[in-house]
Protein backbone atom coordinates (compact mmCIF):
# COMPACT_ATOMS: atom_id res chain seq x y z
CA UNK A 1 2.16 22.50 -4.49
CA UNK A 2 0.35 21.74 -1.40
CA UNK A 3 2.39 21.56 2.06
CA UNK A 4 2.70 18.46 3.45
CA UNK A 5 1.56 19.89 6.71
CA UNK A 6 -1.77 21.12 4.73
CA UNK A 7 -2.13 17.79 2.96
CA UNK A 8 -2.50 16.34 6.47
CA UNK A 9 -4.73 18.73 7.97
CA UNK A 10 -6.97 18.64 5.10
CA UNK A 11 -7.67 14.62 5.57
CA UNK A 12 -11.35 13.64 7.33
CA UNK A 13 -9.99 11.24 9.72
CA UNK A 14 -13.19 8.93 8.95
CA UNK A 15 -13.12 8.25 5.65
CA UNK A 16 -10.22 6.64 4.73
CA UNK A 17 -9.49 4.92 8.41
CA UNK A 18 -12.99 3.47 7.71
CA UNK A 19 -11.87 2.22 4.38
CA UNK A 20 -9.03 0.66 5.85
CA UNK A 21 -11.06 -0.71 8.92
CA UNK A 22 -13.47 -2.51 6.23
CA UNK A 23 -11.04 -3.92 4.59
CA UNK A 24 -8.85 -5.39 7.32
CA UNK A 25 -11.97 -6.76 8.10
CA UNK A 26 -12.39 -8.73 5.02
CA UNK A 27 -8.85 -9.73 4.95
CA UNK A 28 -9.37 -10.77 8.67
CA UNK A 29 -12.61 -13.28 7.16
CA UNK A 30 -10.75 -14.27 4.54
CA UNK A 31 -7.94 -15.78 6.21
CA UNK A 32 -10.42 -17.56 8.85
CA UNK A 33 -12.42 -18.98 5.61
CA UNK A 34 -9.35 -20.30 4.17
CA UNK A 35 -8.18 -21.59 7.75
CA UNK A 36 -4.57 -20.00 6.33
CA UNK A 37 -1.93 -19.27 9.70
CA UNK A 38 0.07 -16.28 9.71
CA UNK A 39 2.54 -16.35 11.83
CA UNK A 40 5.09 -14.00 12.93
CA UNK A 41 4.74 -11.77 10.30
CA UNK A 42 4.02 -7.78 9.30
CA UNK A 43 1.83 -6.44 7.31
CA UNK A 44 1.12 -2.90 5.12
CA UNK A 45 -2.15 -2.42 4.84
CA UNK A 46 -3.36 1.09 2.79
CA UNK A 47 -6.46 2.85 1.95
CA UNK A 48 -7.41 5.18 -0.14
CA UNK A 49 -10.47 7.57 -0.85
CA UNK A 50 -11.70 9.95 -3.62
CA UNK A 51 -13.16 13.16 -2.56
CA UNK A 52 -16.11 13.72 -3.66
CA UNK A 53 -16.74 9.83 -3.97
CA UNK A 54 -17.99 8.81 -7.60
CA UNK A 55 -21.00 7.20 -8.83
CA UNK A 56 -19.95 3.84 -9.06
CA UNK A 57 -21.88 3.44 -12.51
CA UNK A 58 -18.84 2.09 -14.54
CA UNK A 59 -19.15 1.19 -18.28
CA UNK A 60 -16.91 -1.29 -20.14
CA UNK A 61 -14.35 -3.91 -18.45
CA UNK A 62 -13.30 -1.97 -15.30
CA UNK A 63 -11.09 -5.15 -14.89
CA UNK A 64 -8.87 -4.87 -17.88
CA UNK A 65 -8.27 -1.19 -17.95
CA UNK A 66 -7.32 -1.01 -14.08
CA UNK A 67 -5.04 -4.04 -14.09
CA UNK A 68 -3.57 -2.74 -17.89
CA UNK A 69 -1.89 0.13 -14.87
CA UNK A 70 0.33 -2.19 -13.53
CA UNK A 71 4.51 -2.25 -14.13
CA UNK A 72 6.09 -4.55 -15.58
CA UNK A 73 7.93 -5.57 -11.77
CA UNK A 74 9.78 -8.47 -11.49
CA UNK A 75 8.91 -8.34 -7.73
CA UNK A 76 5.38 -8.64 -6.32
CA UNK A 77 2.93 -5.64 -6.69
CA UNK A 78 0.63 -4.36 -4.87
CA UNK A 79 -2.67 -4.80 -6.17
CA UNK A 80 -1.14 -7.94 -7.96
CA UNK A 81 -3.38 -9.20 -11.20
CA UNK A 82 -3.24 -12.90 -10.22
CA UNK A 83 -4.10 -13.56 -13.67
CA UNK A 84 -1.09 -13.00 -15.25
CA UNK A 85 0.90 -15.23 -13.04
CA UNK A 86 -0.63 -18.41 -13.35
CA UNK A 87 -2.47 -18.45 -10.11
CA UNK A 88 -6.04 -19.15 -11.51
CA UNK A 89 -7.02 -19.96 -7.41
CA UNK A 90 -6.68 -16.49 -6.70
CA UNK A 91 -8.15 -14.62 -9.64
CA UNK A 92 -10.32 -11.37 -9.42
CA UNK A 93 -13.61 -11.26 -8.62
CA UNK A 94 -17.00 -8.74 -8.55
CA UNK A 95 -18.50 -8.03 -5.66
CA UNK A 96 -21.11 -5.54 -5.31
CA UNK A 97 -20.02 -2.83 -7.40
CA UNK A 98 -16.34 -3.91 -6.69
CA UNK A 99 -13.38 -6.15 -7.60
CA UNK A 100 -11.55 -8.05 -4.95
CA UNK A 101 -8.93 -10.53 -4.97
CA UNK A 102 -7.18 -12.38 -2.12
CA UNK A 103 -4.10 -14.26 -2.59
CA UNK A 104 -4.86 -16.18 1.19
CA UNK A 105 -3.27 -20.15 1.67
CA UNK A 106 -4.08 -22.37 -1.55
CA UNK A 107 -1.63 -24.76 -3.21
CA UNK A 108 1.16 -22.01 -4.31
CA UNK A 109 3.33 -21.34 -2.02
CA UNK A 110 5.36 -18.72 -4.21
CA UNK A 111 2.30 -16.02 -3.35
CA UNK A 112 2.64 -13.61 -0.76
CA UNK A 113 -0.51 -13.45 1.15
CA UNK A 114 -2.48 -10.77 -0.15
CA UNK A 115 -5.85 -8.77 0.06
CA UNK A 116 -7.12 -5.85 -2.03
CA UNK A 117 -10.51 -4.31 -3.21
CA UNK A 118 -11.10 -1.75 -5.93
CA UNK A 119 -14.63 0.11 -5.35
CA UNK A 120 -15.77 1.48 -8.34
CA UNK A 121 -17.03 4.83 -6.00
CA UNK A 122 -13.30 5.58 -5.70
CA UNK A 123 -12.31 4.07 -2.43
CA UNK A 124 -9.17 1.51 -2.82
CA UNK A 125 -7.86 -1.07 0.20
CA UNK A 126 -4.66 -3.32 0.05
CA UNK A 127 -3.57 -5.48 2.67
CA UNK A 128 0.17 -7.43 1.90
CA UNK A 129 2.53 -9.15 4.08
CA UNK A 130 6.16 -7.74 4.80
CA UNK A 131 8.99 -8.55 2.26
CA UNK A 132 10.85 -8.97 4.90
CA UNK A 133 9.50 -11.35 6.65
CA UNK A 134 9.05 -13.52 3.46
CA UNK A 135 11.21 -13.55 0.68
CA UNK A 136 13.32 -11.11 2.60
CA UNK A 137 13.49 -12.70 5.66
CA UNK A 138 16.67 -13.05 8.33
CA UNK A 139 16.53 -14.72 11.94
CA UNK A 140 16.32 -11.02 13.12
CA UNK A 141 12.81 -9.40 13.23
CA UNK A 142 13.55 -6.40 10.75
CA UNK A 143 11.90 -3.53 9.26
CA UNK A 144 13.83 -2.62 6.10
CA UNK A 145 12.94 1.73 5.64
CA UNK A 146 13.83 0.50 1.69
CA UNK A 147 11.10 -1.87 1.33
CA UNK A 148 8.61 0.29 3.32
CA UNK A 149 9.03 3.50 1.37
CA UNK A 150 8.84 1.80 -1.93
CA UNK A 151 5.22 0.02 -0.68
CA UNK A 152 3.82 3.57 0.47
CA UNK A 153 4.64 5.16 -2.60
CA UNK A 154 3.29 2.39 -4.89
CA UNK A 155 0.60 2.57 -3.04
CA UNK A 156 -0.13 6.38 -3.75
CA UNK A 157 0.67 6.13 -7.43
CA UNK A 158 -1.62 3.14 -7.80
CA UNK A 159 -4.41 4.78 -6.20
CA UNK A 160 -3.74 8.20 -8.37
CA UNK A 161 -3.56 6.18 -11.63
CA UNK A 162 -6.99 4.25 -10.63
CA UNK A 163 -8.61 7.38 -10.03
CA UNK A 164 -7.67 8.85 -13.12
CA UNK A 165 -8.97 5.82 -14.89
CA UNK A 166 -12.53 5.71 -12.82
CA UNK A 167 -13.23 9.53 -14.55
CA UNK A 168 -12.75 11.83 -11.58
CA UNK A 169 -12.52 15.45 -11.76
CA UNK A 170 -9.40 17.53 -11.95
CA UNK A 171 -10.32 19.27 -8.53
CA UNK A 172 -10.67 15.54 -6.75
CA UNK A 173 -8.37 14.80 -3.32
CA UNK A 174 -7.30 11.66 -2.15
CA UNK A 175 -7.24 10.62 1.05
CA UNK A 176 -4.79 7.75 2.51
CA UNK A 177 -4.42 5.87 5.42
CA UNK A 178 -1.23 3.49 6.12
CA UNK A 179 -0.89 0.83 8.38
CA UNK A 180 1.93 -1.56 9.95
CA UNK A 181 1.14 -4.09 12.00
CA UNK A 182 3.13 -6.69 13.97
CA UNK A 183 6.26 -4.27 15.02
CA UNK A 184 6.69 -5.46 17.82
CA UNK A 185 10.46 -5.78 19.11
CA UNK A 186 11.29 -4.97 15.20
CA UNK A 187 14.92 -3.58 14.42
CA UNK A 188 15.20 -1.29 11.72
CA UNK A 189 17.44 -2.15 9.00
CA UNK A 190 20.37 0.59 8.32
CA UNK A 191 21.82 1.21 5.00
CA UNK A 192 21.52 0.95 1.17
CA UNK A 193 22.63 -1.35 0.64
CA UNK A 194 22.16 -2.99 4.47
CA UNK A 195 25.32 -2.65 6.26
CA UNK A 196 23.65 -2.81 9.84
CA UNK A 197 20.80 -3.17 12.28
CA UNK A 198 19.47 -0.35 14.57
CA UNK A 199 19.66 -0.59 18.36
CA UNK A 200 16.35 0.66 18.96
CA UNK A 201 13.80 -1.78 18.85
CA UNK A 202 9.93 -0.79 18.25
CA UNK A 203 8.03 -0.75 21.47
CA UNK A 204 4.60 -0.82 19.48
CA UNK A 205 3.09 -3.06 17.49
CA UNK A 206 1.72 -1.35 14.98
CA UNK A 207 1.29 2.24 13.63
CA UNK A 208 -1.46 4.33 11.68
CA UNK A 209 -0.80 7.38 9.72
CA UNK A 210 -2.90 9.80 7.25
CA UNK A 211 -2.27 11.97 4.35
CA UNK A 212 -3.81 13.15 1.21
CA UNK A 213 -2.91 14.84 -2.36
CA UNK A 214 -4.69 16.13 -5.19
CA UNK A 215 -5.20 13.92 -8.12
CA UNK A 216 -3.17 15.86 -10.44
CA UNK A 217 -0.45 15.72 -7.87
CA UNK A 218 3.42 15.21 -9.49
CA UNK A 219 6.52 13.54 -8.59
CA UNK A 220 7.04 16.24 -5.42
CA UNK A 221 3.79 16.02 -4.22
CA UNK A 222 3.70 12.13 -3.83
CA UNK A 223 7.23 12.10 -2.68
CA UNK A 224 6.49 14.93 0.07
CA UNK A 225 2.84 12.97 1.01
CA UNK A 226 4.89 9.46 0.95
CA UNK A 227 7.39 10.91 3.77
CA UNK A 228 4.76 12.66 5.61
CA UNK A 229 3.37 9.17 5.79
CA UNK A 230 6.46 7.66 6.64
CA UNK A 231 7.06 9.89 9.57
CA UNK A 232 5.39 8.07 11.98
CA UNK A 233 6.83 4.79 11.33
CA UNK A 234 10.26 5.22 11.51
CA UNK A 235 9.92 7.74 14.43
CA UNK A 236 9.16 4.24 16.62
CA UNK A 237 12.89 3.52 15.92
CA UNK A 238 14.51 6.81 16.50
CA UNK A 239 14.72 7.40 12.89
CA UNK A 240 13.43 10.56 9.95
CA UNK A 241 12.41 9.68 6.73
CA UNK A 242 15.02 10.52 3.92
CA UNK A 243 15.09 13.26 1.78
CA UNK A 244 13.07 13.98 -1.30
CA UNK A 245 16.19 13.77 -3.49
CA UNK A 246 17.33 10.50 -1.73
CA UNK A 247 14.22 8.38 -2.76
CA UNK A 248 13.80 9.78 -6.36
CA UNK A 249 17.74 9.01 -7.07
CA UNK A 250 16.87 5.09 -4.95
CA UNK A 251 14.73 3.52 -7.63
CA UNK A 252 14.72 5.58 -10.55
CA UNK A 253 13.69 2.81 -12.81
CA UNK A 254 10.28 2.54 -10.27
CA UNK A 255 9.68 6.15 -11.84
CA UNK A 256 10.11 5.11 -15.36
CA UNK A 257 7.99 1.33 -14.46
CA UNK A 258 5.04 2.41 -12.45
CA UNK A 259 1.62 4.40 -13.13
């Protein structure tokens, strides 16, 4: 298994960053388009690319097999498939050798605001607001180390399991980047379950961080890349990531429920 100080050393700091850029773009157009407000609110925004990149000639319904990966969550994915929750507004759409969705303003106001983008070369972008600050939300401005641990590691298993399903080789990396955004004066939530707030609030607004894995990575692998990730983030509070064995024991049904 790879270290996770040679999974970040190994990471081109322009691919996946641009990825991410691009796509925070789009989200960025999206929102003006829809003339949607977001206020006060984080986000998580990841990206994700294949090395070496694929052809992007895909056969059969790239769609259905892709969105066939998702778990069977009673909370909101990432790379939701609008389609199966009665939000025909928002469905999936092709774009230029892509499929995008964004789950931006509307009539229902049970969806989170939402961006992604599949490409079928390999490179993968979601953009979606903080639980927290939605159907999570206290008077406090809060970052909840639960919730944002969960979302990175989704996000990595997602991105392995679409990979997997575009073809690539066994020798292919993947390269992440993670961002936060509005941290700003943020607490950080203490305790599972939350017994407390932290006293050290985040004097940045938001944070970017890097890693990458091989596509056959296991369990360890996207555990160690998903706290090497992490690092960053809760360092603005004063805080280190838990250990391996504490997240795999946290949600062991997410094990048993995701790709």
């Amino acid at each position: 298994m790879a270290s996770q100080e040679g999974n970040h050393a190994s990471v081109p700091p322009s691919h996946a960053e641009e990825c991410l850029r691009e796509g925070e773009q789009r989200f960025q157009d999206a929102v003006q388009r829809s003339q949607f407000r977001l206020e006060d609110v984080g986000f998580f925004e990841a990206a994700c690319v294949v090395n070496p990149s694929l052809s992007g000639n895909e056969s059969g319904n790239f769609l259905e097999r892709v969105m066939a990966l998702h778990p069977a969550l009673v909370d909101w994915p990432l790379w939701v498939d609008t389609r199966r929750r009665n939000l025909g507004e928002f469905h999936p759409r092709v774009d230029s050798g892509a499929v995008e969705c964004q789950v931006i303003g509307g009539k229902y106001s049970v969806a989170l605001p939402q961006f992604w983008r599949i490409e079928l070369i390999g490179r993968f972008f979601v953009e979606a607001v903080f639980e927290e600050d939605t159907v999570d939300r206290v008077s406090t401005r809060v970052l909840d180390p639960c919730w944002r641990s969960r979302r990175v590691i989704d996000a990595i298993k997602y991105c392995l399991a679409f990979a997997k399903e575009l073809g690539v080789g066994a020798n292919t990396r993947l390269e992440f980047a993670f961002r936060w955004t509005g941290l700003q004066r943020r607490v950080l939530r203490q305790g599972v379950p939350w017994c407390g707030l932290g006293k050290r609030p985040s004097q940045r607004a938001d944070v970017l961080s890097q890693t990458a894995l091989p596509v056959l990575a296991g369990r360890a692998e996207i555990l160690d890349s998903a706290r090497y990730a992490l690092a960053p983030l809760l360092d603005l509070f004063g805080e280190t990531v838990s250990p391996r064995e504490s997240l795999e024991k946290w949600r062991p049904d997410f094990w048993e429920q995701s790709p």
